[in-house]
PDB file of N, CA and C in Angstrom:
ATOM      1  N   UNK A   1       0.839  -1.180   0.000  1.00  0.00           N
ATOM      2  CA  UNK A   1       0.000   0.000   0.000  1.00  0.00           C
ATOM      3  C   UNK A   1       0.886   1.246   0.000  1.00  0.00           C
ATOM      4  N   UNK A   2       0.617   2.092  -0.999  1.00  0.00           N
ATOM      5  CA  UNK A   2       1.222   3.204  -0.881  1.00  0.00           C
ATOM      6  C   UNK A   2       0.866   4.309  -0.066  1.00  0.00           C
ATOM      7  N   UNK A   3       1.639   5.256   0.379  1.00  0.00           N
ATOM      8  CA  UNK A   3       1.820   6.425   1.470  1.00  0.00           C
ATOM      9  C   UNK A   3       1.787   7.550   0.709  1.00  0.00           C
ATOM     10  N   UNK A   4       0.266   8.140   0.579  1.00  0.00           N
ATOM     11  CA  UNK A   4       0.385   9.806  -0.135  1.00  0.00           C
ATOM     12  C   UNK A   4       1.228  10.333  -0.046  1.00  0.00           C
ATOM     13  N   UNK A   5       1.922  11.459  -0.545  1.00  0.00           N
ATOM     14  CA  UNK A   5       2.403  12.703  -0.252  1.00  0.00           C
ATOM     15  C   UNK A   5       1.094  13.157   0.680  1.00  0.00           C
ATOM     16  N   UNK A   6       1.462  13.749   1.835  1.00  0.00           N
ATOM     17  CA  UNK A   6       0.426  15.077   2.197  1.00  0.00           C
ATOM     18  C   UNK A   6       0.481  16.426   1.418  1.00  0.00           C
ATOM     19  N   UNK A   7      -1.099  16.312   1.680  1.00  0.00           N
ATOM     20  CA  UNK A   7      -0.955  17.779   1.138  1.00  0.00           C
ATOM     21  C   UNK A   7      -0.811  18.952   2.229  1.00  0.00           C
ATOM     22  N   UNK A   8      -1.523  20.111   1.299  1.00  0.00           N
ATOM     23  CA  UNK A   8      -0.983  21.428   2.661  1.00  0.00           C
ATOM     24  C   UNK A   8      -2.381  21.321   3.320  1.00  0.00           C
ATOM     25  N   UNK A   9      -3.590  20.650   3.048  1.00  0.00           N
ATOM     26  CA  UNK A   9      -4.740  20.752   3.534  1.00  0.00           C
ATOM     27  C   UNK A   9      -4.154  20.045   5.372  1.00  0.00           C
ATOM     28  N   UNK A  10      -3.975  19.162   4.951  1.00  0.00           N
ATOM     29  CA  UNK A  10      -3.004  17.755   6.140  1.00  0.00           C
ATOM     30  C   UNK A  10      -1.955  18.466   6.713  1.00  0.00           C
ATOM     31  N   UNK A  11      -0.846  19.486   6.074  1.00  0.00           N
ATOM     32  CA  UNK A  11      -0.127  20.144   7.017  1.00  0.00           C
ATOM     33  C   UNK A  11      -0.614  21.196   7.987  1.00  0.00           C
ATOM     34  N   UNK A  12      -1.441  21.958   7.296  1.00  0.00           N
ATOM     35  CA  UNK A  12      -2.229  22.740   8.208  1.00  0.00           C
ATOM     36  C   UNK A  12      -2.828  22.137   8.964  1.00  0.00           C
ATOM     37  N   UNK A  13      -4.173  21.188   8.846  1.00  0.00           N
ATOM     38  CA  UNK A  13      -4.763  20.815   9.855  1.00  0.00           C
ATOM     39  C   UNK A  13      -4.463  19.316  10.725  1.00  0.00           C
ATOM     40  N   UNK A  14      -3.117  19.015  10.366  1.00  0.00           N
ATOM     41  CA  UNK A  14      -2.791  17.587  10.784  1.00  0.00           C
ATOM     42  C   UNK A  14      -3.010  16.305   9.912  1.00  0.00           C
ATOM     43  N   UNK A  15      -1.996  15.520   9.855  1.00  0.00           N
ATOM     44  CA  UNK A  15      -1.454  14.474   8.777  1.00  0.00           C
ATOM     45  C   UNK A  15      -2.286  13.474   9.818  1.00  0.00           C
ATOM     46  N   UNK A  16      -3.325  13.028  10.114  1.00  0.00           N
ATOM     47  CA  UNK A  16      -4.461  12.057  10.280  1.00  0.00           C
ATOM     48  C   UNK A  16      -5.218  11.141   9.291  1.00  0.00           C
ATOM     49  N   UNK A  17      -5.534  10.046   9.712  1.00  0.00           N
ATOM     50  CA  UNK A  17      -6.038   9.087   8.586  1.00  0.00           C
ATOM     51  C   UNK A  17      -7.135   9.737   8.403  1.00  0.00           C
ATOM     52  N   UNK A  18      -8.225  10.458   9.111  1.00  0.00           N
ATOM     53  CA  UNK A  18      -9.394  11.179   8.880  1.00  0.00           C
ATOM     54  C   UNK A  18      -9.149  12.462   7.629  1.00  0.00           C
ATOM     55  N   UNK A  19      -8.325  13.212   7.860  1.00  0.00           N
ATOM     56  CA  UNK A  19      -7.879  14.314   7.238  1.00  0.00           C
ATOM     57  C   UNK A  19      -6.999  13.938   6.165  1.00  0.00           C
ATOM     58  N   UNK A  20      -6.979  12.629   5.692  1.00  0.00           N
ATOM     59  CA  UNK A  20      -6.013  12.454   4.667  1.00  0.00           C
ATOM     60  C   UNK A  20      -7.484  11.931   3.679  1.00  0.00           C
ATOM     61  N   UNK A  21      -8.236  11.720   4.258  1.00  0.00           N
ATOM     62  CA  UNK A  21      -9.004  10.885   3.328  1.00  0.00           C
ATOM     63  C   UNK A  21     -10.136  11.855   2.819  1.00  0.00           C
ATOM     64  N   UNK A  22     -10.615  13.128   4.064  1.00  0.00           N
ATOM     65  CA  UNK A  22     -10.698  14.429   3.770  1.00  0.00           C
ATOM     66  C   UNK A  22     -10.583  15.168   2.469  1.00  0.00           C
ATOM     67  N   UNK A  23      -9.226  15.067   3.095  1.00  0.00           N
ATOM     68  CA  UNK A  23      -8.335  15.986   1.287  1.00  0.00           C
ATOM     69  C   UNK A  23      -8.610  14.925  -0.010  1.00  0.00           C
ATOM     70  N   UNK A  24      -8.090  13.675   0.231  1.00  0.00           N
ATOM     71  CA  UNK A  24      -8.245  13.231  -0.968  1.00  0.00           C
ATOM     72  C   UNK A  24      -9.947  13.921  -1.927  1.00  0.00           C
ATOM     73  N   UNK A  25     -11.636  13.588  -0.582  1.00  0.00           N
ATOM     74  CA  UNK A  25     -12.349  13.727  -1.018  1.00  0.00           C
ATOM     75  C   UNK A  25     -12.480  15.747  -1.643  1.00  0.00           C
ATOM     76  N   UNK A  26     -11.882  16.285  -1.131  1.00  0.00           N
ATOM     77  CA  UNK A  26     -11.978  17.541  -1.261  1.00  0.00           C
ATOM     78  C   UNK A  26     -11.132  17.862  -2.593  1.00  0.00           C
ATOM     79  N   UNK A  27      -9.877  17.001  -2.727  1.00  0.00           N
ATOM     80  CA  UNK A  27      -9.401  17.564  -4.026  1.00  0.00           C
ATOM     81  C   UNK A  27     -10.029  16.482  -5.274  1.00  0.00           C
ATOM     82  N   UNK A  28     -10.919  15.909  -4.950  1.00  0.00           N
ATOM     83  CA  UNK A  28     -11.716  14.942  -6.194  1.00  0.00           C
ATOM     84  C   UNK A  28     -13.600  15.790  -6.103  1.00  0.00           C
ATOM     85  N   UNK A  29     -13.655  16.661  -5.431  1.00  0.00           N
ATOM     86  CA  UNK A  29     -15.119  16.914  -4.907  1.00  0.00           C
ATOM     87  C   UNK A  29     -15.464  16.853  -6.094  1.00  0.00           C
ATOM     88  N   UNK A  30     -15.580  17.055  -6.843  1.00  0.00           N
ATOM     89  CA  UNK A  30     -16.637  17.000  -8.184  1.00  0.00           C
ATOM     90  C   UNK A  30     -17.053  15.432  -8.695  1.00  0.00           C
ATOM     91  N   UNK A  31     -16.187  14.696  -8.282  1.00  0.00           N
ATOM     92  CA  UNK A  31     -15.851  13.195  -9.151  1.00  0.00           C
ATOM     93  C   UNK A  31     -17.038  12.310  -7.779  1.00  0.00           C
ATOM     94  N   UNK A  32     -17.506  11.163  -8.398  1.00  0.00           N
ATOM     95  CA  UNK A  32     -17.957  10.027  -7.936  1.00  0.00           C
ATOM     96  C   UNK A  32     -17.043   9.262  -7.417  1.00  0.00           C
ATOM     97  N   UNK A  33     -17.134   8.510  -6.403  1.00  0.00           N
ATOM     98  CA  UNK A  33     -15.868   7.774  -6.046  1.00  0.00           C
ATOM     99  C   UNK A  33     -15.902   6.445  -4.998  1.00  0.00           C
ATOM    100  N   UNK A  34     -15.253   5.084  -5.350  1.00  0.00           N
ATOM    101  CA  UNK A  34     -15.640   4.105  -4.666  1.00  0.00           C
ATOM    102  C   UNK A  34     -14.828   4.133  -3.042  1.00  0.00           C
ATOM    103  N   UNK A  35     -15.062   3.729  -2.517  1.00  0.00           N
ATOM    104  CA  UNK A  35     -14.578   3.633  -1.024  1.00  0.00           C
ATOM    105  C   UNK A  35     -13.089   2.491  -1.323  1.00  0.00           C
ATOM    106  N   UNK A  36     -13.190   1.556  -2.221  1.00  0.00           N
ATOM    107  CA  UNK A  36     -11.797   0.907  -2.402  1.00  0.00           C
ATOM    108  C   UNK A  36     -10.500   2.005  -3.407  1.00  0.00           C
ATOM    109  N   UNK A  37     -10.948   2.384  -4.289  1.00  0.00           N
ATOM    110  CA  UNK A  37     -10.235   3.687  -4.869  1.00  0.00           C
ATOM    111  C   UNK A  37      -9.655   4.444  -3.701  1.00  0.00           C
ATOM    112  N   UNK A  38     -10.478   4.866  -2.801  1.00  0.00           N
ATOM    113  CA  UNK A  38     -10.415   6.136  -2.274  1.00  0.00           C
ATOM    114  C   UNK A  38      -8.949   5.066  -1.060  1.00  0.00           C
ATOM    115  N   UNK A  39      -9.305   4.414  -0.768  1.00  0.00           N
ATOM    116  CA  UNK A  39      -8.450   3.341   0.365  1.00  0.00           C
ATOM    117  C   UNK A  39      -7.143   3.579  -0.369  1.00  0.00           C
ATOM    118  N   UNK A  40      -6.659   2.815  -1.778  1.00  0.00           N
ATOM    119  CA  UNK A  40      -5.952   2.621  -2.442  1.00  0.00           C
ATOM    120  C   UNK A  40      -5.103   3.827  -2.608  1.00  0.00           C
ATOM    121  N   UNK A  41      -5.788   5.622  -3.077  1.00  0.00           N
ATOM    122  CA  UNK A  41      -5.055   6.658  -3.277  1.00  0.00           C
ATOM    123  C   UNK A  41      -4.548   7.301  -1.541  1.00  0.00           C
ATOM    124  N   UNK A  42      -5.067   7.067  -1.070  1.00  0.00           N
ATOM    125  CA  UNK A  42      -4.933   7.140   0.591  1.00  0.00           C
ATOM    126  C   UNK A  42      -3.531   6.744   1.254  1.00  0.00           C
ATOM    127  N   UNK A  43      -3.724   5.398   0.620  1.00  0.00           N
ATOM    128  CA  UNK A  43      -2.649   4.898   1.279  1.00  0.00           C
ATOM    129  C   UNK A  43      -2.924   3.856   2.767  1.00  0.00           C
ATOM    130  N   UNK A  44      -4.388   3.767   2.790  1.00  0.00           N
ATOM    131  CA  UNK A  44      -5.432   3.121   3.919  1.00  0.00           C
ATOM    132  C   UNK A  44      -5.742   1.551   3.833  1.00  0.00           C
ATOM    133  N   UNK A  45      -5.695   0.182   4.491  1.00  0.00           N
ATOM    134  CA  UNK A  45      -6.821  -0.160   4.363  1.00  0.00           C
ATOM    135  C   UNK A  45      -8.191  -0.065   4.264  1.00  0.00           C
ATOM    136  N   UNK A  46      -8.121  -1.381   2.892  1.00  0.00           N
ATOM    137  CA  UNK A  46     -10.182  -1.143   3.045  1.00  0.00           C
ATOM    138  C   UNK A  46     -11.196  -1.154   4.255  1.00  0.00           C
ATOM    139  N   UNK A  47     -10.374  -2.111   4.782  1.00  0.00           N
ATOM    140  CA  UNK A  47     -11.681  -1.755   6.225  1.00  0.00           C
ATOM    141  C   UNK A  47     -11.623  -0.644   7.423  1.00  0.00           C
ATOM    142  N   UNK A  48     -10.554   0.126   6.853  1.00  0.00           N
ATOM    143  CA  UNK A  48     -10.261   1.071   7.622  1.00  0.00           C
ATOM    144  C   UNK A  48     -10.862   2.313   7.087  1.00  0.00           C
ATOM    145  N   UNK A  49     -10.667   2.040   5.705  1.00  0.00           N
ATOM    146  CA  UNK A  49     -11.780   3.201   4.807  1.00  0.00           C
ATOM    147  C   UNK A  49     -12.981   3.484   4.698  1.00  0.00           C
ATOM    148  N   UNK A  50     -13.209   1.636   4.693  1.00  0.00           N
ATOM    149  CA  UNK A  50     -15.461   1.730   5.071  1.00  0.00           C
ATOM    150  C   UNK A  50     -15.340   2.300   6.529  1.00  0.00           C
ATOM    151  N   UNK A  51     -14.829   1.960   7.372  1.00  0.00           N
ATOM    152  CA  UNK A  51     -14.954   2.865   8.602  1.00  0.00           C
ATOM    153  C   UNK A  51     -15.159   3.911   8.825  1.00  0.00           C
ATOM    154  N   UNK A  52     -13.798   5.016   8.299  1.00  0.00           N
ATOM    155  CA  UNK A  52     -14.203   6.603   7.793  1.00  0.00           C
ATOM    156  C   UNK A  52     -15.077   6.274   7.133  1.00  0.00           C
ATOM    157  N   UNK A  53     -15.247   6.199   6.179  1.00  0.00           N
ATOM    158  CA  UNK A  53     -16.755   6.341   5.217  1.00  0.00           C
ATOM    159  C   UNK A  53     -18.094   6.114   5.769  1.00  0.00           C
ATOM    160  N   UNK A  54     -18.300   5.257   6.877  1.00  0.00           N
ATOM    161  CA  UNK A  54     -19.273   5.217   7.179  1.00  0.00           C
ATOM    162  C   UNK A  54     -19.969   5.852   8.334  1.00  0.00           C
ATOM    163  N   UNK A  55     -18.653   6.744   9.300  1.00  0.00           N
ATOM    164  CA  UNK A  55     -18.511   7.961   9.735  1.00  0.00           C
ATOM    165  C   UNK A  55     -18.864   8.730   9.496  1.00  0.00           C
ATOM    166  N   UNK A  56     -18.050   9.033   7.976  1.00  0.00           N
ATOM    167  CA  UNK A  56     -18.433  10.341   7.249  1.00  0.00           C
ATOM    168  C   UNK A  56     -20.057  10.594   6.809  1.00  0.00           C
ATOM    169  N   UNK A  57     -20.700   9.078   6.180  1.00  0.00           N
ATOM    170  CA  UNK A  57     -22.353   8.848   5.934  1.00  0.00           C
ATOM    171  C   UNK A  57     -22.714   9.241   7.449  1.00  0.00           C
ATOM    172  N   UNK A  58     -22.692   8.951   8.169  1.00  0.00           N
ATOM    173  CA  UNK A  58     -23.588   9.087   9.746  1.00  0.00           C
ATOM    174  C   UNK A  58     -23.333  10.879  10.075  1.00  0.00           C
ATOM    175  N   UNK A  59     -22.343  11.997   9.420  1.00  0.00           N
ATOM    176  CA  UNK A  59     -22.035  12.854   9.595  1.00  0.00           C
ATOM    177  C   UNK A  59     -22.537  13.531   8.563  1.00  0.00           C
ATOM    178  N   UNK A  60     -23.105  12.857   7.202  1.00  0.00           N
ATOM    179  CA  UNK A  60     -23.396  13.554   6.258  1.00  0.00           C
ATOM    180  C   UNK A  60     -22.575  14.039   5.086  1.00  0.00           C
ATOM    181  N   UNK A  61     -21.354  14.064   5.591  1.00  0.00           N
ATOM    182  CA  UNK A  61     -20.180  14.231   4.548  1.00  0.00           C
ATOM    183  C   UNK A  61     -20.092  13.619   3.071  1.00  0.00           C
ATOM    184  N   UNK A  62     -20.570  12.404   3.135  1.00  0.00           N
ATOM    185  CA  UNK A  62     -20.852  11.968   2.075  1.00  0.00           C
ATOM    186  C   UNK A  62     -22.300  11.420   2.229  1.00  0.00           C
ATOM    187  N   UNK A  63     -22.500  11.207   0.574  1.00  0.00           N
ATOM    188  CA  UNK A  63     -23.926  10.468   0.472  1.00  0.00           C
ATOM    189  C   UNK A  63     -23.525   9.615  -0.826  1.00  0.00           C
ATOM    190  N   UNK A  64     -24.158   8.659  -0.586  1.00  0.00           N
ATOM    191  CA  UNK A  64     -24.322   7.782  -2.108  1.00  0.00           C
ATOM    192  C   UNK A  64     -24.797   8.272  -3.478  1.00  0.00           C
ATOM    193  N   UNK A  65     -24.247   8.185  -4.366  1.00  0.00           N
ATOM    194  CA  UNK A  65     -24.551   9.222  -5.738  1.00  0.00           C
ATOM    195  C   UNK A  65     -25.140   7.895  -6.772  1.00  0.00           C
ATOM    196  N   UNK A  66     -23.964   6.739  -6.820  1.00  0.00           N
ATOM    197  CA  UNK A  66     -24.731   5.609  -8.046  1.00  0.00           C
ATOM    198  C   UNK A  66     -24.218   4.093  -7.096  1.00  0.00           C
ATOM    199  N   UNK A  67     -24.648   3.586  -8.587  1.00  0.00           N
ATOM    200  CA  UNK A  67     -24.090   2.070  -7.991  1.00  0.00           C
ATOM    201  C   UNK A  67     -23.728   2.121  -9.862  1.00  0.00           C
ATOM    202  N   UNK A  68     -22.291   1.172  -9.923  1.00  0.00           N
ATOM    203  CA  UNK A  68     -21.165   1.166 -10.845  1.00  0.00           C
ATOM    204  C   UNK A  68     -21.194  -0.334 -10.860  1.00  0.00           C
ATOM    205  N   UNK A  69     -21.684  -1.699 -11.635  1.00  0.00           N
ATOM    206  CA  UNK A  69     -21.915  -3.194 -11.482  1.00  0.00           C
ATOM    207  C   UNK A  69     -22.053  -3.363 -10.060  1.00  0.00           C
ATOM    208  N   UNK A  70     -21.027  -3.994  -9.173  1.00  0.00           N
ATOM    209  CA  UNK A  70     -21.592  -3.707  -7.828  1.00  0.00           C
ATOM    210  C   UNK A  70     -21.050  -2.930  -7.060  1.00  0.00           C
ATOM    211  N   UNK A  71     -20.213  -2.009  -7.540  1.00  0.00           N
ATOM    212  CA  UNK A  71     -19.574  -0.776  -6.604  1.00  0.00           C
ATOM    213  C   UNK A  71     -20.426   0.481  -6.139  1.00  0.00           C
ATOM    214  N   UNK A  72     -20.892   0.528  -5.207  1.00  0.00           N
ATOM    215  CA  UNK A  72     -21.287   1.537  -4.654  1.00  0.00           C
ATOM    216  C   UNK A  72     -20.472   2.801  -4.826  1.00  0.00           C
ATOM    217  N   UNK A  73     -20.641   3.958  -5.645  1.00  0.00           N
ATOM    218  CA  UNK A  73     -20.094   5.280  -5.239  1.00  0.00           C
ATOM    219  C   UNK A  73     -20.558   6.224  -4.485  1.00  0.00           C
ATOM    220  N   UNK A  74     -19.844   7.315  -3.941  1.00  0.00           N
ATOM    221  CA  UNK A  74     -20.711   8.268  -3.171  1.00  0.00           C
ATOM    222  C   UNK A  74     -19.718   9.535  -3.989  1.00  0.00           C
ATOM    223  N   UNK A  75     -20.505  10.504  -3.395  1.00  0.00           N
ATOM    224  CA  UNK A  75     -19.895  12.256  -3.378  1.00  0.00           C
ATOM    225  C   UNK A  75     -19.934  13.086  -2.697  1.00  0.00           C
ATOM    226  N   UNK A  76     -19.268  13.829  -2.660  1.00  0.00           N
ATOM    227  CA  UNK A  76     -19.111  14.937  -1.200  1.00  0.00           C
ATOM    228  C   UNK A  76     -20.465  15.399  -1.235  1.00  0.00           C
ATOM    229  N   UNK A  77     -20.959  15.756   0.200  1.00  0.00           N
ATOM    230  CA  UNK A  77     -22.141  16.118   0.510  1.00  0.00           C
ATOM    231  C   UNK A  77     -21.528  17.781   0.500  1.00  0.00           C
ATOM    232  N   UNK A  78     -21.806  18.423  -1.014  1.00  0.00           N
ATOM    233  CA  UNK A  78     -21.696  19.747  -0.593  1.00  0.00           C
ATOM    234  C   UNK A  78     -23.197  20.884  -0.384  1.00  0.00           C
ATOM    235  N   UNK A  79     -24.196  20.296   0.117  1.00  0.00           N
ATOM    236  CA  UNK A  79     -24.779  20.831   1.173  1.00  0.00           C
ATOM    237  C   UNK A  79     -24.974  21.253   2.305  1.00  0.00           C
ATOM    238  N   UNK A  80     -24.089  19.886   3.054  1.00  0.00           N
ATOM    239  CA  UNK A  80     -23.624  19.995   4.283  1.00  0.00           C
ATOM    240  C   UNK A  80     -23.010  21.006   5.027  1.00  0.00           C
ATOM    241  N   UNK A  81     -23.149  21.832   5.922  1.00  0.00           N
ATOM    242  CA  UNK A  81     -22.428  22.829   6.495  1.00  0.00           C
ATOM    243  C   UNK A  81     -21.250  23.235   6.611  1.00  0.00           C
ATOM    244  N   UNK A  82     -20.909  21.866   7.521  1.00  0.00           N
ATOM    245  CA  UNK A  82     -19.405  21.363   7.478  1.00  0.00           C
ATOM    246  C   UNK A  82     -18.642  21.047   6.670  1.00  0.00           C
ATOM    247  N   UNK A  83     -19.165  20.598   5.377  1.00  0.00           N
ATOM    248  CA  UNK A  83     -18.536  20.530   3.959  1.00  0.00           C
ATOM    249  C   UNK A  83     -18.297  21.815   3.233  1.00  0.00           C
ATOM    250  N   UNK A  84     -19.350  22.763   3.670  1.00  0.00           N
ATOM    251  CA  UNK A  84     -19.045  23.783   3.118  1.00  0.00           C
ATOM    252  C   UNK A  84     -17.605  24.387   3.515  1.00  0.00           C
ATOM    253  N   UNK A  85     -17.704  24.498   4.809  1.00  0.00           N
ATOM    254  CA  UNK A  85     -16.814  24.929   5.624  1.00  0.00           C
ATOM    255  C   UNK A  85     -15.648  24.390   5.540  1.00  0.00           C
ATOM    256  N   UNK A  86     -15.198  22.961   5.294  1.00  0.00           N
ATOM    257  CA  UNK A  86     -14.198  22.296   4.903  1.00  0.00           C
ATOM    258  C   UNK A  86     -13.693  22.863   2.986  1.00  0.00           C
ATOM    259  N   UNK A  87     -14.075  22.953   2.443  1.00  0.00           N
ATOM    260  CA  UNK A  87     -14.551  23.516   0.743  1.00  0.00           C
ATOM    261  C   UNK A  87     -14.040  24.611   1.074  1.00  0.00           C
ATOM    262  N   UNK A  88     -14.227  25.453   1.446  1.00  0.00           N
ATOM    263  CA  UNK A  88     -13.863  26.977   2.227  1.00  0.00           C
ATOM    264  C   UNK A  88     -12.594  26.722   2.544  1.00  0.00           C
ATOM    265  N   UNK A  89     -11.670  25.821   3.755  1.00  0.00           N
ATOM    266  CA  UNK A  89     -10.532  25.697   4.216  1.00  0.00           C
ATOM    267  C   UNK A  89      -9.794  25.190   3.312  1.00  0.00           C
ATOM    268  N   UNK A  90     -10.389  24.320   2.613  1.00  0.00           N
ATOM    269  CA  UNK A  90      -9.144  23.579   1.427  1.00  0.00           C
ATOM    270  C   UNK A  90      -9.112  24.646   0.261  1.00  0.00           C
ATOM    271  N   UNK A  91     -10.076  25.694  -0.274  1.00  0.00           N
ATOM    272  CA  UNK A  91      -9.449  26.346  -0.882  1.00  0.00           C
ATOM    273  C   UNK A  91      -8.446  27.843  -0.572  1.00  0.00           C
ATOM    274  N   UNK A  92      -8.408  27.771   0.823  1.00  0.00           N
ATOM    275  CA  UNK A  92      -7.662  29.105   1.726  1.00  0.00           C
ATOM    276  C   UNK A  92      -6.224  27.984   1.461  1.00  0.00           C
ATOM    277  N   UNK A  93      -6.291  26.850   1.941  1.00  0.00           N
ATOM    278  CA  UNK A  93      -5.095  25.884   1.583  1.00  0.00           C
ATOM    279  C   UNK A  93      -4.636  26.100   0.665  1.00  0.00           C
ATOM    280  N   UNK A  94      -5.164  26.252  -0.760  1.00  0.00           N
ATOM    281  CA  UNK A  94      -4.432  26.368  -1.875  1.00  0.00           C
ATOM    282  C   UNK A  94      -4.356  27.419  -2.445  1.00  0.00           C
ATOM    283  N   UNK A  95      -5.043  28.466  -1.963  1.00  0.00           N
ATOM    284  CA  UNK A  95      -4.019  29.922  -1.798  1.00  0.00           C
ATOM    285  C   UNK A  95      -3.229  30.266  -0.956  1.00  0.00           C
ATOM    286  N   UNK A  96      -2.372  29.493  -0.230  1.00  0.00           N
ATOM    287  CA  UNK A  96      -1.737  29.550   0.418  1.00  0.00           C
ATOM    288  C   UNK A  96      -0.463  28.987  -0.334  1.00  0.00           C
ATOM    289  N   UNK A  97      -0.687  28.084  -1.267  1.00  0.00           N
ATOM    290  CA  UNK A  97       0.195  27.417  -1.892  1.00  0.00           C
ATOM    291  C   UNK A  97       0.610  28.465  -3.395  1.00  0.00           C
ATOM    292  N   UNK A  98      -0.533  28.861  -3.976  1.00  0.00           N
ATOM    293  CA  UNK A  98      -0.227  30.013  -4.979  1.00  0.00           C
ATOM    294  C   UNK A  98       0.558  31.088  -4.584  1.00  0.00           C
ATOM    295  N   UNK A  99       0.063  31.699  -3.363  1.00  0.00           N
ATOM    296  CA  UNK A  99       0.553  32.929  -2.633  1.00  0.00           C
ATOM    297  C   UNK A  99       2.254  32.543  -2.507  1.00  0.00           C
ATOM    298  N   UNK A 100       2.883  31.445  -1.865  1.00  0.00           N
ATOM    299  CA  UNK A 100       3.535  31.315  -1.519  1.00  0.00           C
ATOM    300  C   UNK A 100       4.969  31.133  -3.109  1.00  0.00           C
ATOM    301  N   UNK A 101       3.851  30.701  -3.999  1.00  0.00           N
ATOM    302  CA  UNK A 101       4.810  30.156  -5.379  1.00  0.00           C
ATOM    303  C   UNK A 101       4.746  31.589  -6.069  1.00  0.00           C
ATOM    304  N   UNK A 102       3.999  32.586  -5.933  1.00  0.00           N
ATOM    305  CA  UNK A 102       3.874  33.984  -6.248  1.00  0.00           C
ATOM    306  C   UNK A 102       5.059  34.368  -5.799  1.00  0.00           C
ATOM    307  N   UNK A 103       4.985  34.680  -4.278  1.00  0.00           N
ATOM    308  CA  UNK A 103       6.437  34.978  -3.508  1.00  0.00           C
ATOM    309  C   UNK A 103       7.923  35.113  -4.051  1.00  0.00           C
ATOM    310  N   UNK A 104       7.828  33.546  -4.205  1.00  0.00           N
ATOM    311  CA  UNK A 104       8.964  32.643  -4.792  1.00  0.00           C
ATOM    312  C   UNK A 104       9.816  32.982  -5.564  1.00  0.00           C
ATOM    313  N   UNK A 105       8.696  33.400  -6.896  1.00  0.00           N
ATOM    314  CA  UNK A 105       8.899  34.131  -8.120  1.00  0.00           C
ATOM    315  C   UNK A 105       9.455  34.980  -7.928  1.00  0.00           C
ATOM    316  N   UNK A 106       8.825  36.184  -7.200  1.00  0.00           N
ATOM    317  CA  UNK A 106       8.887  37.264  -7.490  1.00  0.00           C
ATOM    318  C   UNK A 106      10.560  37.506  -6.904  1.00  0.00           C
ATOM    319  N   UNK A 107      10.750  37.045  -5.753  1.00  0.00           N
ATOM    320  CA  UNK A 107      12.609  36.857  -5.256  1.00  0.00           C
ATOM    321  C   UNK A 107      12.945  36.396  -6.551  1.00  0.00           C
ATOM    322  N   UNK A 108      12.799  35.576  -7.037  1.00  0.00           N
ATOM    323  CA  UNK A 108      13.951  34.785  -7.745  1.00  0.00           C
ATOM    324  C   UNK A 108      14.540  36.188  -8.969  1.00  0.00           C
ATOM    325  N   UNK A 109      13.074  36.696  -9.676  1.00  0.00           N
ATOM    326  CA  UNK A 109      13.026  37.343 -10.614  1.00  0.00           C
ATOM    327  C   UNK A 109      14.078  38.406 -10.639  1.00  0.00           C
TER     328      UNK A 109
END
């Protein structure tokens, strides 16, 4: 099993199996996505993933979107409050990462 890179979402708010699986869903939010995929880009076991995942369903974070032959997918619940609010932090995250490669530039230049 492979070990993500973290991102800056995970450096800011802590490199956690919750918050890794977080970001993954936050930087795919638009996409459908199976709970074994999501394990696999993680870097997680599967039964450690239906776990979060079924967390995240009891929290609302996600909801079920299709069924794929017999794969269940879900998608970020961006209704949810807290999703919003997470959506909100991961993109302050990645202006943080522009801002910083702006910076960069502008020294080097």
């Amino acid at each position: 099993m492979k070990m993500k890179d973290i991102g800056v979402f995970c450096e800011v708010y802590g490199n956690t199996t919750h918050n890794r699986v977080l970001e993954y869903l936050l930087e795919n939010q638009d996409l459908d996505f199976a709970i074994g995929d999501t394990a696999k880009e993680v870097g997680i076991s599967k039964p450690k993933a239906y776990d979060i995942m079924s967390e995240f369903g009891k929290k609302e974070y996600v909801k079920k979107s299709r069924i794929v032959g017999k794969t269940q997918l879900y998608v970020l619940n961006k209704e949810n409050k807290i999703v919003k609010l997470f959506m909100k932090n991961f993109k302050e995250c990645l202006n943080l990462i522009i801002n910083e490669a702006s910076n960069k530039k502008e020294i080097v230049v």
